[in-house]
N, C-alpha and C. Protein backbone atom coordinates (compact mmCIF):
# COMPACT_ATOMS: atom_id res chain seq x y z
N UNK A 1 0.84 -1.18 0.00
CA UNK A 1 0.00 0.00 0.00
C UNK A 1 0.88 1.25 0.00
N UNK A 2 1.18 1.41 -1.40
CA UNK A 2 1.98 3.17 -1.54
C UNK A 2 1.21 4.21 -0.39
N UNK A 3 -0.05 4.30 -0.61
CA UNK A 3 -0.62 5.40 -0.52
C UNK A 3 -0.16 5.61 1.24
N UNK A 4 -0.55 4.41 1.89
CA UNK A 4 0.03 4.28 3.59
C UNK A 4 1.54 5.09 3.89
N UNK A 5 2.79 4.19 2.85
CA UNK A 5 3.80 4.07 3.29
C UNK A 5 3.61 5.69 2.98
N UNK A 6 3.07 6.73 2.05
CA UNK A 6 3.39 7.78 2.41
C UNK A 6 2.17 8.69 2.90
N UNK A 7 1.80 7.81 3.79
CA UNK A 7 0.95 9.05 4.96
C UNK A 7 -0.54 9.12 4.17
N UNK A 8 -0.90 8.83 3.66
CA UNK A 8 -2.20 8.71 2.93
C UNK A 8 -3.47 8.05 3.82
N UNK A 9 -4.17 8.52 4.55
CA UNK A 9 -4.91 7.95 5.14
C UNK A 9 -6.21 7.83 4.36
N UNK A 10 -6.65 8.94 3.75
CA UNK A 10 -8.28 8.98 3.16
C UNK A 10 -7.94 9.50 1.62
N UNK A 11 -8.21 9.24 0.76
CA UNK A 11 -8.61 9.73 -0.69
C UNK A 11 -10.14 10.26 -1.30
N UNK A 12 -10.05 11.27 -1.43
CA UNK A 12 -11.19 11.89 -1.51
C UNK A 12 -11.32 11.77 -3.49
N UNK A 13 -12.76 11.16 -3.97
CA UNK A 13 -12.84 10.86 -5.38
C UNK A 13 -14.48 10.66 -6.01
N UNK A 14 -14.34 11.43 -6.98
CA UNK A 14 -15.46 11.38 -7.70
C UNK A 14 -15.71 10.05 -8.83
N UNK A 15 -14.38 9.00 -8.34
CA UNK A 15 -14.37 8.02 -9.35
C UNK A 15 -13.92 8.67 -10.78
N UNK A 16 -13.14 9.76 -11.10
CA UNK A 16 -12.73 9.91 -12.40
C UNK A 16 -14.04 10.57 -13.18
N UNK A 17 -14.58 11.27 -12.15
CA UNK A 17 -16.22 11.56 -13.43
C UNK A 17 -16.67 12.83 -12.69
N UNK A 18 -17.66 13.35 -13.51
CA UNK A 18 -18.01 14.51 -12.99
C UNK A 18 -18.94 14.79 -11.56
N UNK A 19 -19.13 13.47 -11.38
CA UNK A 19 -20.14 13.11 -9.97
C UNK A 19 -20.08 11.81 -9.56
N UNK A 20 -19.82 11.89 -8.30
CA UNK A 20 -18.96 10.30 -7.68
C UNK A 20 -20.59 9.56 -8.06
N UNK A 21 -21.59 9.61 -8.55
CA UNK A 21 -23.16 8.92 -8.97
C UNK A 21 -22.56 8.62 -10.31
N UNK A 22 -21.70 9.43 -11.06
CA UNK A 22 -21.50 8.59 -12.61
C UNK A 22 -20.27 7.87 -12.25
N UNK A 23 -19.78 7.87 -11.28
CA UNK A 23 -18.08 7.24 -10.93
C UNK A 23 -17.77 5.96 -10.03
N UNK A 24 -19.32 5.64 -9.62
CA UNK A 24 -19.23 4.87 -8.88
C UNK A 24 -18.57 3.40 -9.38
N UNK A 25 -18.73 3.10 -10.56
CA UNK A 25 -18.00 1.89 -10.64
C UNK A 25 -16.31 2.08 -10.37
N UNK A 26 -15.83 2.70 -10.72
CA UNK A 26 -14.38 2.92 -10.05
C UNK A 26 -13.93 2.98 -8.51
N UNK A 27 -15.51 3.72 -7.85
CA UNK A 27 -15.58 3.96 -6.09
C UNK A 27 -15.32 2.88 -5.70
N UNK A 28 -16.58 2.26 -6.64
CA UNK A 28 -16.39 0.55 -5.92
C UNK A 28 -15.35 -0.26 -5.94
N UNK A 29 -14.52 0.02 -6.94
CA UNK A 29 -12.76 -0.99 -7.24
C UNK A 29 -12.24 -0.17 -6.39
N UNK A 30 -12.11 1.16 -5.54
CA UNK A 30 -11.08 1.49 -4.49
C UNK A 30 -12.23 1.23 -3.11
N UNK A 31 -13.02 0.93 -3.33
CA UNK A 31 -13.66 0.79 -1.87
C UNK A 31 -13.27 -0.65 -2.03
N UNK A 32 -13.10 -1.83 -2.39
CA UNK A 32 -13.01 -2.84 -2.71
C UNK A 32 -11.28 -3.57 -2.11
N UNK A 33 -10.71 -2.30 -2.68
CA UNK A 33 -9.06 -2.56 -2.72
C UNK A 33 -8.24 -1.56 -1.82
N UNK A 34 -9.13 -0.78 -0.87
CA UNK A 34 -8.60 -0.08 -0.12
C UNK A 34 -7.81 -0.03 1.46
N UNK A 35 -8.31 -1.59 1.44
CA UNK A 35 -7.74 -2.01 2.75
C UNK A 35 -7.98 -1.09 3.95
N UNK A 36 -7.42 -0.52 4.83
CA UNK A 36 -7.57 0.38 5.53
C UNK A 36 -7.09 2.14 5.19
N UNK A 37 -7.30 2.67 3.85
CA UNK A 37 -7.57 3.52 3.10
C UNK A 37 -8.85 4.12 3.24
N UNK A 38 -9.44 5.29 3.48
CA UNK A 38 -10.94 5.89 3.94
C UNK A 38 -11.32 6.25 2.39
N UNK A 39 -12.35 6.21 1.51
CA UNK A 39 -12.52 6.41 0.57
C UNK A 39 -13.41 7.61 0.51
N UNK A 40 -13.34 8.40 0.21
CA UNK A 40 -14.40 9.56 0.37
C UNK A 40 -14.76 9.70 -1.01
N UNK A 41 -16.36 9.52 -1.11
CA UNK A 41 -17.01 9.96 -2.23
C UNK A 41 -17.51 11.36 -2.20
N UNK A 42 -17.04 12.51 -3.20
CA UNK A 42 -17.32 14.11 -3.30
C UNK A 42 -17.79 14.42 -4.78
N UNK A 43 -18.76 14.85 -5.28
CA UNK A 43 -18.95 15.66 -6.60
C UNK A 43 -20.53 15.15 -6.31
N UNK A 44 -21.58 15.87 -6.23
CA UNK A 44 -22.92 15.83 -6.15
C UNK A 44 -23.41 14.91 -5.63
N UNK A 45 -22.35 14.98 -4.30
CA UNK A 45 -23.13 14.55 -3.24
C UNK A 45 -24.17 14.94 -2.38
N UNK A 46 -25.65 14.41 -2.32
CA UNK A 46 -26.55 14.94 -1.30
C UNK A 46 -27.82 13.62 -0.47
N UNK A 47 -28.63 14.03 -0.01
CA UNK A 47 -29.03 12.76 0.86
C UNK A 47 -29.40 11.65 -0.26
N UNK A 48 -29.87 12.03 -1.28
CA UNK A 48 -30.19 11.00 -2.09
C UNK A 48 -29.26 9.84 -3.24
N UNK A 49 -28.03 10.59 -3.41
CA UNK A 49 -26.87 10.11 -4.00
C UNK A 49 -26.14 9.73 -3.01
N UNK A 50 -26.10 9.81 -1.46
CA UNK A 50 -25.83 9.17 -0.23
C UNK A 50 -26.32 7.72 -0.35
N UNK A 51 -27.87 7.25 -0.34
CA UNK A 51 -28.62 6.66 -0.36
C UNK A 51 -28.38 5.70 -1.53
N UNK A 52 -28.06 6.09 -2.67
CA UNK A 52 -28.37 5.02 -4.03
C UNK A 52 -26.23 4.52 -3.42
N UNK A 53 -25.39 5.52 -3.62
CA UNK A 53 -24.06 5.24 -3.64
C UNK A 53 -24.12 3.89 -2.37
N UNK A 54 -24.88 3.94 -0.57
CA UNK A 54 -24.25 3.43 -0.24
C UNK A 54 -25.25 1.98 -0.21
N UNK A 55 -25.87 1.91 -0.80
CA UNK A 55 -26.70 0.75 -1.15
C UNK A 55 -26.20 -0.07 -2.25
N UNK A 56 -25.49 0.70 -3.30
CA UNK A 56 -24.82 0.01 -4.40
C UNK A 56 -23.55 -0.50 -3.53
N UNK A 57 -22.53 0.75 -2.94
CA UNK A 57 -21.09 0.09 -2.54
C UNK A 57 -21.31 0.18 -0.93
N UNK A 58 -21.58 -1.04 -0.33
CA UNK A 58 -21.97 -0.81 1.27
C UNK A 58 -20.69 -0.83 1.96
N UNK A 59 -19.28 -1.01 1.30
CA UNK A 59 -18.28 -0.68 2.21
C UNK A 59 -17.66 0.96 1.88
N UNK A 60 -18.52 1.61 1.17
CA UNK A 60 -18.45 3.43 1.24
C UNK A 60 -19.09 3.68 2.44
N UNK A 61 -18.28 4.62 3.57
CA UNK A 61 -18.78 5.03 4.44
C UNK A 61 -19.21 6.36 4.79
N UNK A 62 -17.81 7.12 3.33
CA UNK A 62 -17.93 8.58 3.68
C UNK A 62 -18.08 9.16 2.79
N UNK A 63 -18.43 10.38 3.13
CA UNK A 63 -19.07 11.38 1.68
C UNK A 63 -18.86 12.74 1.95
N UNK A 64 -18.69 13.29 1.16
CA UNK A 64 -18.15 14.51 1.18
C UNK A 64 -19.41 15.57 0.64
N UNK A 65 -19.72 16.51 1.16
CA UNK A 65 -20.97 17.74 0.60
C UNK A 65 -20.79 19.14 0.83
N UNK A 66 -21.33 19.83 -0.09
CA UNK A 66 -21.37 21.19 0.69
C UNK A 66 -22.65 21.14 1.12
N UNK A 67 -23.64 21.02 0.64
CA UNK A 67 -25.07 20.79 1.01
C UNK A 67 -25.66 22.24 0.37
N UNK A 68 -25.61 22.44 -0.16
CA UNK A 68 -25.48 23.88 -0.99
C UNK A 68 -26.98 24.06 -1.71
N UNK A 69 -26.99 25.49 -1.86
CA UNK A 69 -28.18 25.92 -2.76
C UNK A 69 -27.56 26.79 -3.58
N UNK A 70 -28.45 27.38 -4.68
CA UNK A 70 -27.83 28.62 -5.24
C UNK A 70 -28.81 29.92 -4.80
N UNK A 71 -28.22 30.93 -4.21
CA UNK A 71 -29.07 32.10 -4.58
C UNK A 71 -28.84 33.17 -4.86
N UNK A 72 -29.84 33.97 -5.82
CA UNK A 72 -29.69 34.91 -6.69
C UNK A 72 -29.03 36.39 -5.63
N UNK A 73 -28.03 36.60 -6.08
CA UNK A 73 -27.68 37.62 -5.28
C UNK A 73 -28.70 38.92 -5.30
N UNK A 74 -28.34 40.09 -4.13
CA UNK A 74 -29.51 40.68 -4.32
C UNK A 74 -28.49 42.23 -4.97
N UNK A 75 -27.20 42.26 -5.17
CA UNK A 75 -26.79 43.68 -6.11
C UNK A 75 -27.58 44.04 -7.20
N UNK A 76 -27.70 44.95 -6.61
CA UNK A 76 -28.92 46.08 -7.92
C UNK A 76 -28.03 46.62 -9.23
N UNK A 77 -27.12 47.11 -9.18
CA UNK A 77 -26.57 47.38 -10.48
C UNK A 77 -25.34 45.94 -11.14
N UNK A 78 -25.60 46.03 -12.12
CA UNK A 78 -24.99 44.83 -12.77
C UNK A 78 -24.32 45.13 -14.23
N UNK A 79 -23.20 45.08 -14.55
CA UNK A 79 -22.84 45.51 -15.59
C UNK A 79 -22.41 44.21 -16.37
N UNK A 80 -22.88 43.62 -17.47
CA UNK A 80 -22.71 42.35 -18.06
C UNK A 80 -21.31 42.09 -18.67
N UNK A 81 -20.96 43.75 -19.02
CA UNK A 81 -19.71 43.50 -19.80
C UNK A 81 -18.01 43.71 -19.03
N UNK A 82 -18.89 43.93 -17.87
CA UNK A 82 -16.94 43.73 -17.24
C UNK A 82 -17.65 42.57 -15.82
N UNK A 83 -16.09 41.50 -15.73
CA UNK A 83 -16.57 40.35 -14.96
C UNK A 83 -15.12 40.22 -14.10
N UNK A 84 -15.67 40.24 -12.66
CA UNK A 84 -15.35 40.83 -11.28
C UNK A 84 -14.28 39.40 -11.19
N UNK A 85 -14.52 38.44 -11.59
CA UNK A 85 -14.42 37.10 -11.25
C UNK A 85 -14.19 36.27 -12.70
N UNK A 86 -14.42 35.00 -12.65
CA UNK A 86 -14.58 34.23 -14.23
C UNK A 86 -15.54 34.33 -14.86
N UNK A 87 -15.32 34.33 -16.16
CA UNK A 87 -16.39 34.43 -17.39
C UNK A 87 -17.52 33.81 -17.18
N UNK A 88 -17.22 32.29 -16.59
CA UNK A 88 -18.02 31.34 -16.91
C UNK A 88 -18.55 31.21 -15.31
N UNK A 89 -18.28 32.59 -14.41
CA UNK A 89 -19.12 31.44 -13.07
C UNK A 89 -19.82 33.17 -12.85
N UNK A 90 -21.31 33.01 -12.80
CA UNK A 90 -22.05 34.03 -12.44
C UNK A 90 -21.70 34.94 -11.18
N UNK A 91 -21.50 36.11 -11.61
CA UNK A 91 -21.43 36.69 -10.26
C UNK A 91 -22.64 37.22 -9.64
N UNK A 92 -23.62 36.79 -9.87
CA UNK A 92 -25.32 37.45 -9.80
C UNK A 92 -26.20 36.28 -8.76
N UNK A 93 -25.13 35.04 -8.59
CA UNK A 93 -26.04 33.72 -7.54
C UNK A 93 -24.60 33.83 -6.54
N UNK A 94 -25.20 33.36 -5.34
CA UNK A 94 -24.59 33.33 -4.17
C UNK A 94 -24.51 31.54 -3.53
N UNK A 95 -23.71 30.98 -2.95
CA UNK A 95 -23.88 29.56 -3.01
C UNK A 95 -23.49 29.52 -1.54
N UNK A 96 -24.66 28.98 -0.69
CA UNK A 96 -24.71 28.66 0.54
C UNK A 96 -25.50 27.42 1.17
N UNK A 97 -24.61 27.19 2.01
CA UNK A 97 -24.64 25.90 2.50
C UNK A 97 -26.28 25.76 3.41
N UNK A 98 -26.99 24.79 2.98
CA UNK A 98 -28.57 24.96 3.10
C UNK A 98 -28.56 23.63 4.14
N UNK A 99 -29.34 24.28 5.67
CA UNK A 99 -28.94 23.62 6.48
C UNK A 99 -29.98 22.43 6.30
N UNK A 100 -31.30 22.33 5.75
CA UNK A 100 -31.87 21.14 5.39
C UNK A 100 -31.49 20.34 4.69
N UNK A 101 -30.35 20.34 3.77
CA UNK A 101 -29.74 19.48 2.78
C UNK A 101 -28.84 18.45 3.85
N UNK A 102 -28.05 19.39 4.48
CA UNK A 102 -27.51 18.84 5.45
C UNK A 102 -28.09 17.34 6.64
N UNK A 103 -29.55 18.32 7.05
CA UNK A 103 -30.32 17.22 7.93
C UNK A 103 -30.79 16.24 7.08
N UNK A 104 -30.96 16.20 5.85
CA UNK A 104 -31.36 15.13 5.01
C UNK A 104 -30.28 14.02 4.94
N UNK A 105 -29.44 14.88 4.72
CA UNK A 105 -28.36 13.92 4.27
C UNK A 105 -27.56 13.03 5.87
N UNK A 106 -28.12 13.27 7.06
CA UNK A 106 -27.56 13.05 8.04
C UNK A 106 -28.70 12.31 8.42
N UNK A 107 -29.58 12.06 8.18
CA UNK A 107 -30.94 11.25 8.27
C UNK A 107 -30.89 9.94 7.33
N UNK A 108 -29.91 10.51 6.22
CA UNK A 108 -29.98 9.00 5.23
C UNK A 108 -28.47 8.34 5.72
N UNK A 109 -27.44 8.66 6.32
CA UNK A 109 -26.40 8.39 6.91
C UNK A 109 -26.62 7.63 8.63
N UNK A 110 -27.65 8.39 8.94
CA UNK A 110 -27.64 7.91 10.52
C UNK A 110 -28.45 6.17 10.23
N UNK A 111 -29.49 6.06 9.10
CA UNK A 111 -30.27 4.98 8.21
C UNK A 111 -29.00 3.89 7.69
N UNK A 112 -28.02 4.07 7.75
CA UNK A 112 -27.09 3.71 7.30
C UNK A 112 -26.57 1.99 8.03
């Protein structure tokens, strides 16, 4: 186990995909081969991709979330053509951690 001999306790992975829900077949070959390695599943994680992930791979224990919403910021003037930040990420929604996503997802974990 490389990952041990150098200090590697947990690996955090979406399985190679854009959401550890399309990656799970890979989760499952390191949840499988991880020995005492913590596997953390992260990329659109919430109570319900909790639920399908740990029913498919029942030796996934952990999961990673922001528990997040989006909301529309409330700045009144907005100028489209100069960008404060990146092109491609709105500066007009605000992304905060939504504490019911949270209790959901700690309700399908405690079910666990």
């Amino acid at each position: 186990m490389q990952c041990k001999k150098l200090g590697i306790n947990t690996i955090l992975t979406s399985g190679a995909k854009n959401s550890a829900l399309d990656g799970k077949e890979l989760i499952k070959k390191l949840c499988d081969n991880a020995g005492c390695i913590e596997i953390l599943a992260g990329a659109g994680i919430n109570a319900k991709t909790i639920e399908i992930l740990s029913n498919q791979i029942p030796k996934l224990k952990s999961f990673h979330m922001s528990g997040k919403k989006v909301l529309e910021s409330s700045m009144k003037y907005r100028n489209r053509d100069v960008f404060m930040g990146l092109k491609d990420i709105s500066e007009y929604e605000i992304w905060q951690t939504d504490i019911n996503e949270i209790k959901l997802a700690r309700t399908v974990l405690e079910s666990i």
